[in-house]
PDB file of N, CA and C in Angstrom:
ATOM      1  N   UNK A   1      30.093  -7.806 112.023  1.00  0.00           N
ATOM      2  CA  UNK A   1      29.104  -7.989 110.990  1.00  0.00           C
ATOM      3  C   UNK A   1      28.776  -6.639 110.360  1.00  0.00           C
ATOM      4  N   UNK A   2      28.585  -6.324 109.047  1.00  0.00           N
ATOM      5  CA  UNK A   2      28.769  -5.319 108.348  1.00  0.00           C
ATOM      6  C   UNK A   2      27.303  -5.015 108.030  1.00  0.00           C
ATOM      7  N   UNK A   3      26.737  -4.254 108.646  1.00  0.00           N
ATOM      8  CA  UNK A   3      25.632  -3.649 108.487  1.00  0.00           C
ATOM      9  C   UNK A   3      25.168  -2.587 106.907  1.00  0.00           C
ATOM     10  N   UNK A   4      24.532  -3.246 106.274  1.00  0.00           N
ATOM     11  CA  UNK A   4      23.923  -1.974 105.005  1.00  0.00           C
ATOM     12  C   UNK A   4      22.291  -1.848 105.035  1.00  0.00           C
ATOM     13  N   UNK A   5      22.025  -1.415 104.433  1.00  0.00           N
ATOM     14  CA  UNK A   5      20.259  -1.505 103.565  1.00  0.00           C
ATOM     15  C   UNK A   5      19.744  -2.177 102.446  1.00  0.00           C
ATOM     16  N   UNK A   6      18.809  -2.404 103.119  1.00  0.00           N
ATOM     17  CA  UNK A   6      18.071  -3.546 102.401  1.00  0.00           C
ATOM     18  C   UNK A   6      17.915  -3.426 101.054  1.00  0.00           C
ATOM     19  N   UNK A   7      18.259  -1.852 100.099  1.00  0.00           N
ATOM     20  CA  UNK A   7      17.775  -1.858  98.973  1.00  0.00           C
ATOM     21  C   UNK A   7      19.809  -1.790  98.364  1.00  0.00           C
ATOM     22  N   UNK A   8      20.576  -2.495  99.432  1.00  0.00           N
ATOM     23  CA  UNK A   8      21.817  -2.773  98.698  1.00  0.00           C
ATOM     24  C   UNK A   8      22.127  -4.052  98.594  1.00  0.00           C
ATOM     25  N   UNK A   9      21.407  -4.809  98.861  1.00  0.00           N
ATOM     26  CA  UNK A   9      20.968  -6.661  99.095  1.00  0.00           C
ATOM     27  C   UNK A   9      21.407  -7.042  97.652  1.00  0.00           C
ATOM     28  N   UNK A  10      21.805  -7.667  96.899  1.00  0.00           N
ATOM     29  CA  UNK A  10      22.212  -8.758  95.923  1.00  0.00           C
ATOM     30  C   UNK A  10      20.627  -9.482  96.071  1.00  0.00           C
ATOM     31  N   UNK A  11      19.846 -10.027  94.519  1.00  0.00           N
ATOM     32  CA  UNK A  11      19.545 -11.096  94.622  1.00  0.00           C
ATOM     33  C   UNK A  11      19.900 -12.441  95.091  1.00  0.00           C
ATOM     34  N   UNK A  12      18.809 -13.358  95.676  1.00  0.00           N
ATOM     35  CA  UNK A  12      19.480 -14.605  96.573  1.00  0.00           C
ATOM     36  C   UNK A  12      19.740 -14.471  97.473  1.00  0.00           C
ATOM     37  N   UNK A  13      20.494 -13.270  98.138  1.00  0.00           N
ATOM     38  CA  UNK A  13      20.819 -13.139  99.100  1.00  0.00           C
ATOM     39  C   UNK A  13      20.026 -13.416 100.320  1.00  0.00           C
ATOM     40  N   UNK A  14      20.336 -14.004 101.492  1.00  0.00           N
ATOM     41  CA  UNK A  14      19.460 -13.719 102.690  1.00  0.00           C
ATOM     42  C   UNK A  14      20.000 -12.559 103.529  1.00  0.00           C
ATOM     43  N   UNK A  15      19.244 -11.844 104.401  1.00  0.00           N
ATOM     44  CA  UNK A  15      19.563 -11.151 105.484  1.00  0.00           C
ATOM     45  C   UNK A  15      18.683 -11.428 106.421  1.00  0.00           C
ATOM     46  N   UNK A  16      19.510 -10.740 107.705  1.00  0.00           N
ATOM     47  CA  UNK A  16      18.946 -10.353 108.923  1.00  0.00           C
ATOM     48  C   UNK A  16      18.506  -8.918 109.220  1.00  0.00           C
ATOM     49  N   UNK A  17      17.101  -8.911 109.411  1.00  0.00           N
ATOM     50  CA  UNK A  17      16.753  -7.568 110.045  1.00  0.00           C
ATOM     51  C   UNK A  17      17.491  -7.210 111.093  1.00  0.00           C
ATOM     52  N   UNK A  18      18.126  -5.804 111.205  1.00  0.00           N
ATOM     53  CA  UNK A  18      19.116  -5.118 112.287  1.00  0.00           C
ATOM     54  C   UNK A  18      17.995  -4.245 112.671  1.00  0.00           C
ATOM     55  N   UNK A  19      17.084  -3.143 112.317  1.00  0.00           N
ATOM     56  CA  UNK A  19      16.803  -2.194 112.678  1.00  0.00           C
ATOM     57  C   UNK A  19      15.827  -1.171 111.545  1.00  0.00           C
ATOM     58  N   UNK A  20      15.012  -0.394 111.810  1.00  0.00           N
ATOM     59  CA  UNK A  20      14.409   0.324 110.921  1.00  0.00           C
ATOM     60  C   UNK A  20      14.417   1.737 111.401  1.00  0.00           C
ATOM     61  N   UNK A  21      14.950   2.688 110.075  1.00  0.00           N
ATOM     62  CA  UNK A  21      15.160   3.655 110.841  1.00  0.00           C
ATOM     63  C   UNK A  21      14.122   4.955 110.171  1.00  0.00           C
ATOM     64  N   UNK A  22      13.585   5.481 111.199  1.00  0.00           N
ATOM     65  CA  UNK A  22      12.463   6.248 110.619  1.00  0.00           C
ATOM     66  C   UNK A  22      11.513   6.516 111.344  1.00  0.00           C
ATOM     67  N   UNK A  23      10.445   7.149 111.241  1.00  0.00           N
ATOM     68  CA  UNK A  23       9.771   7.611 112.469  1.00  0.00           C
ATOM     69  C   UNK A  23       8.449   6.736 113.336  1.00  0.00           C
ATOM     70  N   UNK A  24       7.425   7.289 113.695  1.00  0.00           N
ATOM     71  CA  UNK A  24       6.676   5.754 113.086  1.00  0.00           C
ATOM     72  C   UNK A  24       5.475   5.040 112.203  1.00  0.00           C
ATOM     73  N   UNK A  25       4.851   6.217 111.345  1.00  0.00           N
ATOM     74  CA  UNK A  25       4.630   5.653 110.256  1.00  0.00           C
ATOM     75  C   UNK A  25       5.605   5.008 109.280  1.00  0.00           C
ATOM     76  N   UNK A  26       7.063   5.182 109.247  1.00  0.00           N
ATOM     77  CA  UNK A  26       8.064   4.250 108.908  1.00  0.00           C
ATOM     78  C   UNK A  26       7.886   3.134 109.408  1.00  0.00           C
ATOM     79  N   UNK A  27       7.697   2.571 110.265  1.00  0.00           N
ATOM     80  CA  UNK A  27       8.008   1.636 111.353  1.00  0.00           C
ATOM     81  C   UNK A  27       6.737   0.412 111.488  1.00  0.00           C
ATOM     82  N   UNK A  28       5.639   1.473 111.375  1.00  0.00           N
ATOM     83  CA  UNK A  28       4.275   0.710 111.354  1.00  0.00           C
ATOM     84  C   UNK A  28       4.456   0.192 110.107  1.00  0.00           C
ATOM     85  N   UNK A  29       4.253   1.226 109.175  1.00  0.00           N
ATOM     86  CA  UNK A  29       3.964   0.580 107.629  1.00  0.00           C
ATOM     87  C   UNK A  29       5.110  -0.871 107.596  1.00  0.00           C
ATOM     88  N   UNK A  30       6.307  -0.485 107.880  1.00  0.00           N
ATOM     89  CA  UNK A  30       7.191  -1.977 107.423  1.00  0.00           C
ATOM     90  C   UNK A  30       6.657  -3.226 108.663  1.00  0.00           C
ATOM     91  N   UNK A  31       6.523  -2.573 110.042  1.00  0.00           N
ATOM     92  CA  UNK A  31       5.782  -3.884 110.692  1.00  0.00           C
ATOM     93  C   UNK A  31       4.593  -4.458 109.724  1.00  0.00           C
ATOM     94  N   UNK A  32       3.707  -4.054 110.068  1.00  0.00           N
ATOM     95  CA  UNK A  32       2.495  -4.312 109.098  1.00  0.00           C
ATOM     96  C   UNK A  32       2.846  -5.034 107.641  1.00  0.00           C
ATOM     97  N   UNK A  33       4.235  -5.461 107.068  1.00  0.00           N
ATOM     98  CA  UNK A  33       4.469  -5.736 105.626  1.00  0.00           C
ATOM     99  C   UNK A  33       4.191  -7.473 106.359  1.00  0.00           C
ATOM    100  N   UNK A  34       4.917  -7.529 108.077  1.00  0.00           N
ATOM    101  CA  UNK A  34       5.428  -8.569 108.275  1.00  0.00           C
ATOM    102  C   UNK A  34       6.687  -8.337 108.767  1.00  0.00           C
ATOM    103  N   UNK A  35       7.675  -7.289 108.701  1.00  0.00           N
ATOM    104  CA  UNK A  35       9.074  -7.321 108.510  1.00  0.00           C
ATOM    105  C   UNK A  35       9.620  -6.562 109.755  1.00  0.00           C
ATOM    106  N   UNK A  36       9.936  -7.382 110.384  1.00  0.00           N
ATOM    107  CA  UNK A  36      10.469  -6.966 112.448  1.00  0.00           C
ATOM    108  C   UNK A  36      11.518  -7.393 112.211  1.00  0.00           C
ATOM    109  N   UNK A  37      12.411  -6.870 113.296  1.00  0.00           N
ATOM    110  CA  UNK A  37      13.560  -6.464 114.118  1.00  0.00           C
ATOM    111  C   UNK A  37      14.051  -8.210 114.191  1.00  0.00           C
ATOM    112  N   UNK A  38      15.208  -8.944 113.701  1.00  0.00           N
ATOM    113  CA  UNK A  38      15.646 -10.314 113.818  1.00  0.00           C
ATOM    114  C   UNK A  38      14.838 -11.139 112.428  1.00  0.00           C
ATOM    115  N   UNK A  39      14.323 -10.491 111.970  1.00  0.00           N
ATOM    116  CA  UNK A  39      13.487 -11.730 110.805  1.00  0.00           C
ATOM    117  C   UNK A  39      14.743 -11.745 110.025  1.00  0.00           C
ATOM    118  N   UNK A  40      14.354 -12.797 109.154  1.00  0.00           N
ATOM    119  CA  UNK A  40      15.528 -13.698 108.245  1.00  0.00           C
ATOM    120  C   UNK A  40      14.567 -13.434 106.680  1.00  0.00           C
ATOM    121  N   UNK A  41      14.830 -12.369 106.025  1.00  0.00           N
ATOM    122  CA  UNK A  41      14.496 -11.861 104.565  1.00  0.00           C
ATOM    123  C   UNK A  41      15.643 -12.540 103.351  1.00  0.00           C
ATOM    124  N   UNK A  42      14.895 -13.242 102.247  1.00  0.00           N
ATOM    125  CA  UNK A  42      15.783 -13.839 101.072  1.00  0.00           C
ATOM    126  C   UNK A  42      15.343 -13.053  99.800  1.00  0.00           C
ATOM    127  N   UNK A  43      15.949 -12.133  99.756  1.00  0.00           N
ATOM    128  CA  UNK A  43      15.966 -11.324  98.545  1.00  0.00           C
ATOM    129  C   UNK A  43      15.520 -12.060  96.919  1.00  0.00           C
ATOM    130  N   UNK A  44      13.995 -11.805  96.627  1.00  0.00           N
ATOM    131  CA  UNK A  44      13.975 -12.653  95.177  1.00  0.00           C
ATOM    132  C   UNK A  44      14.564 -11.764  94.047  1.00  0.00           C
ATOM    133  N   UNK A  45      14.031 -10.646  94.015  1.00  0.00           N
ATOM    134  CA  UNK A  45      14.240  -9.860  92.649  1.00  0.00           C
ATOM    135  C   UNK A  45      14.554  -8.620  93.423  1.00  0.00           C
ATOM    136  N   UNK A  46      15.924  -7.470  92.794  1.00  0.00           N
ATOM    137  CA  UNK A  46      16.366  -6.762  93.220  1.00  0.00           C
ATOM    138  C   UNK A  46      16.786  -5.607  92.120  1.00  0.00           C
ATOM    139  N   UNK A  47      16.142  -5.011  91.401  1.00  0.00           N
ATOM    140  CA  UNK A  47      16.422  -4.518  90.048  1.00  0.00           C
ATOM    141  C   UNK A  47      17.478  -3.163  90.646  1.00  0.00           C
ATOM    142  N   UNK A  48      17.910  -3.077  89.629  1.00  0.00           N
ATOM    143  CA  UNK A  48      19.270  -2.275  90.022  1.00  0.00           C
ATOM    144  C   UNK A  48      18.970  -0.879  90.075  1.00  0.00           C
ATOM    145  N   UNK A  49      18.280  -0.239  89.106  1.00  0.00           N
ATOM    146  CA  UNK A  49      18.176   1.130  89.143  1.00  0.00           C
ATOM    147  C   UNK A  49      16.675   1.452  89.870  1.00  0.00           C
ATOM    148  N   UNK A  50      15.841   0.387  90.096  1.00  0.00           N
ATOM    149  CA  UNK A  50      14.418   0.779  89.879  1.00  0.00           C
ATOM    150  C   UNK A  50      12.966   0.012  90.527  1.00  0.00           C
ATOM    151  N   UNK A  51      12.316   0.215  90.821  1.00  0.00           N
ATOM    152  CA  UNK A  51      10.915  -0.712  91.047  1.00  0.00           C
ATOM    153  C   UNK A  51      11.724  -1.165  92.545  1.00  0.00           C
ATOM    154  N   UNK A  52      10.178  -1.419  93.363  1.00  0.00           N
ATOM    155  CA  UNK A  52      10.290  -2.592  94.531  1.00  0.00           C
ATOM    156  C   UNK A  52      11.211  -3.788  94.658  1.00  0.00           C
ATOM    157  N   UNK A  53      11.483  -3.803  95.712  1.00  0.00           N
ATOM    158  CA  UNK A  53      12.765  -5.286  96.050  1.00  0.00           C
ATOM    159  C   UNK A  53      11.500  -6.291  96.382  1.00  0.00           C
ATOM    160  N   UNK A  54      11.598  -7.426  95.864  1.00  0.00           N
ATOM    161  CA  UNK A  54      10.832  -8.380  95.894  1.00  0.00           C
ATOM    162  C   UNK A  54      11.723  -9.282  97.385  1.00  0.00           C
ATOM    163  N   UNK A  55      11.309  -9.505  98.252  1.00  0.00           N
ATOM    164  CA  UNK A  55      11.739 -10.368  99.091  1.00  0.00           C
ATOM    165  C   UNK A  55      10.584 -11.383 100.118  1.00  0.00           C
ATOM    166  N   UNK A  56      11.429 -12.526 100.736  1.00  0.00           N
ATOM    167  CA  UNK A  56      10.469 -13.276 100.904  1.00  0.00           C
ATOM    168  C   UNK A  56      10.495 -13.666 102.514  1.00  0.00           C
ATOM    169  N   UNK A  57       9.598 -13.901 103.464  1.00  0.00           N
ATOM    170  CA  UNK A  57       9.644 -13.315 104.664  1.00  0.00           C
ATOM    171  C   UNK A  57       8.488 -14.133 105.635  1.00  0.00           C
ATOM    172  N   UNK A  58       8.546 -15.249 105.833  1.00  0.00           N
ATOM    173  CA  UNK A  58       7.622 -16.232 106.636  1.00  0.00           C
ATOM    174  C   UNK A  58       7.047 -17.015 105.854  1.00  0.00           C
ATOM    175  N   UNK A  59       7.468 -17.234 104.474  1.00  0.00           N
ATOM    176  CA  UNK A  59       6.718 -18.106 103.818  1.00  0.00           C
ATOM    177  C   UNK A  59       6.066 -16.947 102.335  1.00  0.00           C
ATOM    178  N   UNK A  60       5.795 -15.774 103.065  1.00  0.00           N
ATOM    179  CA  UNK A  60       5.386 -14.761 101.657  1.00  0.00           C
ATOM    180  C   UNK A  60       6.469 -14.261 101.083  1.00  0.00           C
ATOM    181  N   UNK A  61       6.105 -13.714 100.271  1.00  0.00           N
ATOM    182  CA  UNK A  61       6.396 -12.786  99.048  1.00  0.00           C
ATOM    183  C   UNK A  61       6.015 -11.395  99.131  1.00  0.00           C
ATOM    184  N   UNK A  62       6.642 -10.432  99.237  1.00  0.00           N
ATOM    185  CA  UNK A  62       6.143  -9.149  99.966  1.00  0.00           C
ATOM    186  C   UNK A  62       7.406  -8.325  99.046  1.00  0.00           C
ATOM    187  N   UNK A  63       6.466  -7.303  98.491  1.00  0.00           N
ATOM    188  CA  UNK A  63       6.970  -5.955  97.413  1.00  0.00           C
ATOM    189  C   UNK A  63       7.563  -4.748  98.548  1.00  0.00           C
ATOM    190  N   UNK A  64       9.034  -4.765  98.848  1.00  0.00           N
ATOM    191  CA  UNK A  64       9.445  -3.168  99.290  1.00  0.00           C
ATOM    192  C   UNK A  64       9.621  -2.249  98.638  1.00  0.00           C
ATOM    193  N   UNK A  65       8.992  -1.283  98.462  1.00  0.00           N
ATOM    194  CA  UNK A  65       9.841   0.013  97.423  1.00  0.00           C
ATOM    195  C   UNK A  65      10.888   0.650  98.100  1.00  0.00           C
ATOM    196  N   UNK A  66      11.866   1.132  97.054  1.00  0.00           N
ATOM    197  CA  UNK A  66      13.193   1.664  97.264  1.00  0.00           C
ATOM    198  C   UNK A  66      13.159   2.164  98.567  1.00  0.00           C
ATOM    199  N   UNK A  67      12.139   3.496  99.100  1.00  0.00           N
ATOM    200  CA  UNK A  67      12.242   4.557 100.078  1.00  0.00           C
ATOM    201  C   UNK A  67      12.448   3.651 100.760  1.00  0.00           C
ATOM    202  N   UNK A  68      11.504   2.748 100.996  1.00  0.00           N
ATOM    203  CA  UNK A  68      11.302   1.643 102.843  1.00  0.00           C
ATOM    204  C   UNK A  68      12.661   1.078 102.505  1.00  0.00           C
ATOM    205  N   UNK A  69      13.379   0.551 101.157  1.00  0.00           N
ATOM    206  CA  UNK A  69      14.379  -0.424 101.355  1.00  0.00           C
ATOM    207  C   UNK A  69      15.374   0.098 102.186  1.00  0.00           C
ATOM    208  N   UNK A  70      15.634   1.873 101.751  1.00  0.00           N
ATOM    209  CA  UNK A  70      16.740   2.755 102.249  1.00  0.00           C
ATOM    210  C   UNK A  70      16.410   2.767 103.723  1.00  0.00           C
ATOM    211  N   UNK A  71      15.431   2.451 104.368  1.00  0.00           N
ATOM    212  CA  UNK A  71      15.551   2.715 105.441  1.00  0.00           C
ATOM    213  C   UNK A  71      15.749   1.244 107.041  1.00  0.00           C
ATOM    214  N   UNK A  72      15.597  -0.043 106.321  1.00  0.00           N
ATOM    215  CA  UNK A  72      15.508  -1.186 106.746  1.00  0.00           C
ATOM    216  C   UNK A  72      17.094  -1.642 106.836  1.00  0.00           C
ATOM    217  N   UNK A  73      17.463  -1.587 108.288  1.00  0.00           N
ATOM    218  CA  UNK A  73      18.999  -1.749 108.218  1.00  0.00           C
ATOM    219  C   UNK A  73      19.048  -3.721 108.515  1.00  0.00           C
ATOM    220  N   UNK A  74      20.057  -4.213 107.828  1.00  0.00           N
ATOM    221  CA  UNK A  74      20.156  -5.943 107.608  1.00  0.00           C
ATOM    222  C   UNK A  74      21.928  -5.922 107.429  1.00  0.00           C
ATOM    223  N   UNK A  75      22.128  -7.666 107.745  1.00  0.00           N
ATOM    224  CA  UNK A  75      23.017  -7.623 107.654  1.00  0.00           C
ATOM    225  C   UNK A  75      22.805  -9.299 106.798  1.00  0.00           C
ATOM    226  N   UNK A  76      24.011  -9.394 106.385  1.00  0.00           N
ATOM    227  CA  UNK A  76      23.958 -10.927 105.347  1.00  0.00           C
ATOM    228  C   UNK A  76      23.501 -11.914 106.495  1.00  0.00           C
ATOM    229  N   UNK A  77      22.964 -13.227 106.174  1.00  0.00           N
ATOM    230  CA  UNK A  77      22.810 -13.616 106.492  1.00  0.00           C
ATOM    231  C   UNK A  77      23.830 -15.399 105.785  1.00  0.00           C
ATOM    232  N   UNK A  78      24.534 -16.171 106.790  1.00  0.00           N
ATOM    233  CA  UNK A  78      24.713 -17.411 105.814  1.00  0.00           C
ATOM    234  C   UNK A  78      24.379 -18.161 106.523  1.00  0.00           C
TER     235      UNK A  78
END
């Protein structure tokens, strides 16, 4: 299974949380979004150059910006 980051996700797409890499205000802040280690994330809006990845994650809707995306390792999910 081919592991990338979350801010290289395709709209639509689902993934699986693999891992977050970062220290641990990295770690807190993305727990705290909702977004742990095995969750199942469906990418809504994913703009290409710019702005927060919109993805959706127990039922919410939750804004990542780029930095956190680069650091949230996922893998596809089908």
């Amino acid at each position: 299974m081919q592991k990338i980051t979350l801010d290289q996700v395709q709209k639509n797409q689902s993934v699986i949380v693999e891992g977050v890499q970062g220290g641990f205000g990295v770690r807190n802040r993305i727990n705290t979004m909702g977004i742990h280690k095995g969750d199942i994330l469906k990418v809504k809006r994913s703009g290409i150059m710019r702005g927060p990845i919109l993805v959706n994650v127990h039922g919410m809707d939750v804004a990542v910006g780029r930095g956190m995306a680069r650091k949230i390792t996922v893998s596809i999910y089908n």
